[in-house]
Protein backbone atom coordinates (compact mmCIF):
# COMPACT_ATOMS: atom_id res chain seq x y z
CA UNK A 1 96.92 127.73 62.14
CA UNK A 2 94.90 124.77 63.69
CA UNK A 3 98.59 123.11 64.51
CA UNK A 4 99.29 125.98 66.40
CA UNK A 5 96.20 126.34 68.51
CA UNK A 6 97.04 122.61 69.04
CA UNK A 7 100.73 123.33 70.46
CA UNK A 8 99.32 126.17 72.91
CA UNK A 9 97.06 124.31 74.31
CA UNK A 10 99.39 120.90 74.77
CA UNK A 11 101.71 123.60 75.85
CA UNK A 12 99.78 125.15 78.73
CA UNK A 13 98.64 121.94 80.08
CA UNK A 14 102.24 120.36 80.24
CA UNK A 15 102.77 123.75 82.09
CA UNK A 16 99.86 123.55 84.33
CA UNK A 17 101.14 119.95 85.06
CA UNK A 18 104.29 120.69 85.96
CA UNK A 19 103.41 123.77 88.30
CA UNK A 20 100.97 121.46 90.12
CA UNK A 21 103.68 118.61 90.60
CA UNK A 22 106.31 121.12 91.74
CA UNK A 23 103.33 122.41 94.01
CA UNK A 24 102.78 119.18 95.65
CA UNK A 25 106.27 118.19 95.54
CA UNK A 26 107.54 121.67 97.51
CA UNK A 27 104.60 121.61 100.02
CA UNK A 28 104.60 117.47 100.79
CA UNK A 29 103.58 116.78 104.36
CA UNK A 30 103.87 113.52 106.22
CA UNK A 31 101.01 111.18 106.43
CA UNK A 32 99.24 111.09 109.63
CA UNK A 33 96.78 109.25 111.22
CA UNK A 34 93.40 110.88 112.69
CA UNK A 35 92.50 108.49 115.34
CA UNK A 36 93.21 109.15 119.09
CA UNK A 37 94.10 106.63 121.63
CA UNK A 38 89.73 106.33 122.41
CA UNK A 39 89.24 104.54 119.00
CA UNK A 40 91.91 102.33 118.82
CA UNK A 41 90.83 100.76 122.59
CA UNK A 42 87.38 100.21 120.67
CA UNK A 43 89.08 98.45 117.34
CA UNK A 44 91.12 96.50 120.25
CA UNK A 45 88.26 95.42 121.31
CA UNK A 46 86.12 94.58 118.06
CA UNK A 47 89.12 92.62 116.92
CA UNK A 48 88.31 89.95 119.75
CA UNK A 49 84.67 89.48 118.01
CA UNK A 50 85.10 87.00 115.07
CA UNK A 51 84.04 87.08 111.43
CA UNK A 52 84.27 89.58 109.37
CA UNK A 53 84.16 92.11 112.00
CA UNK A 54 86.73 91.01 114.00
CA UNK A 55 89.18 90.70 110.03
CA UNK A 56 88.01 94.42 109.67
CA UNK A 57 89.21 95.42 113.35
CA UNK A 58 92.58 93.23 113.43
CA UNK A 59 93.04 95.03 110.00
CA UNK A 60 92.63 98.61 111.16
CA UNK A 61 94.61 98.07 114.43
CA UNK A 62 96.96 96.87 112.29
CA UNK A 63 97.36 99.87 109.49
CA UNK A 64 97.25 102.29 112.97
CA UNK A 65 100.55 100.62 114.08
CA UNK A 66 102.39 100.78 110.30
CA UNK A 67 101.39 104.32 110.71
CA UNK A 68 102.97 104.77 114.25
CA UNK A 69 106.04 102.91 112.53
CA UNK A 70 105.70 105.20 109.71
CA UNK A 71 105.41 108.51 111.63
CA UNK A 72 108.59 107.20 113.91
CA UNK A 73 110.36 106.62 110.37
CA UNK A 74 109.85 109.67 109.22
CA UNK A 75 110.80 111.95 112.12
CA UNK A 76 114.44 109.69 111.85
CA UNK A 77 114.52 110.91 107.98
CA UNK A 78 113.89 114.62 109.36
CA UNK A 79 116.71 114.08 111.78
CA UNK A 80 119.17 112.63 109.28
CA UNK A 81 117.96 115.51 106.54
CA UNK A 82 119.11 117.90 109.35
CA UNK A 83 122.48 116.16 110.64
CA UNK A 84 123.80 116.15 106.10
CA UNK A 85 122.52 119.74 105.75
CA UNK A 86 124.64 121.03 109.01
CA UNK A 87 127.41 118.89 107.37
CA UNK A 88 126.83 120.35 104.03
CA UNK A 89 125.69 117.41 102.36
């Protein structure tokens, strides 16, 4: 009987893991940064300062432009998704 109780329990929680991945897998959004054109002219300028503040600056002025790279990459996979579906790919 224990065994049982046992294989419900793995069994529900290998359910509840797959209904959360096909969740997240169905709703997936693109990543996107929060910060407006005002903070990266201030982490433009803070990367001029040296140290360790001006590393931390060059370093987040340089994540905001992967993510500008990212965001253009991503729109181009959106575009090509669209062009193999209306070829039905």
């Amino acid at each position: 009987m224990a065994r049982m109780h046992t294989g419900w329990r793995l069994g529900a929680a290998a359910g509840l893991f797959a209904a959360g991945f096909l969740c997240g897998a169905v709703s997936q959004r693109p990543a996107e940064a929060q910060l407006g054109d005002a903070a990266k002219g201030v982490m433009g300028q803070a990367a001029g300062q040296g140290g360790a503040v001006g590393a931390a600056a060059k370093l987040g002025t340089s994540i905001v432009e992967m993510q500008d790279h990212v965001t253009a990459l991503q729109k181009n996979l959106d575009t090509l998704k669209g062009i193999k579906d209306a070829l039905g790919g």
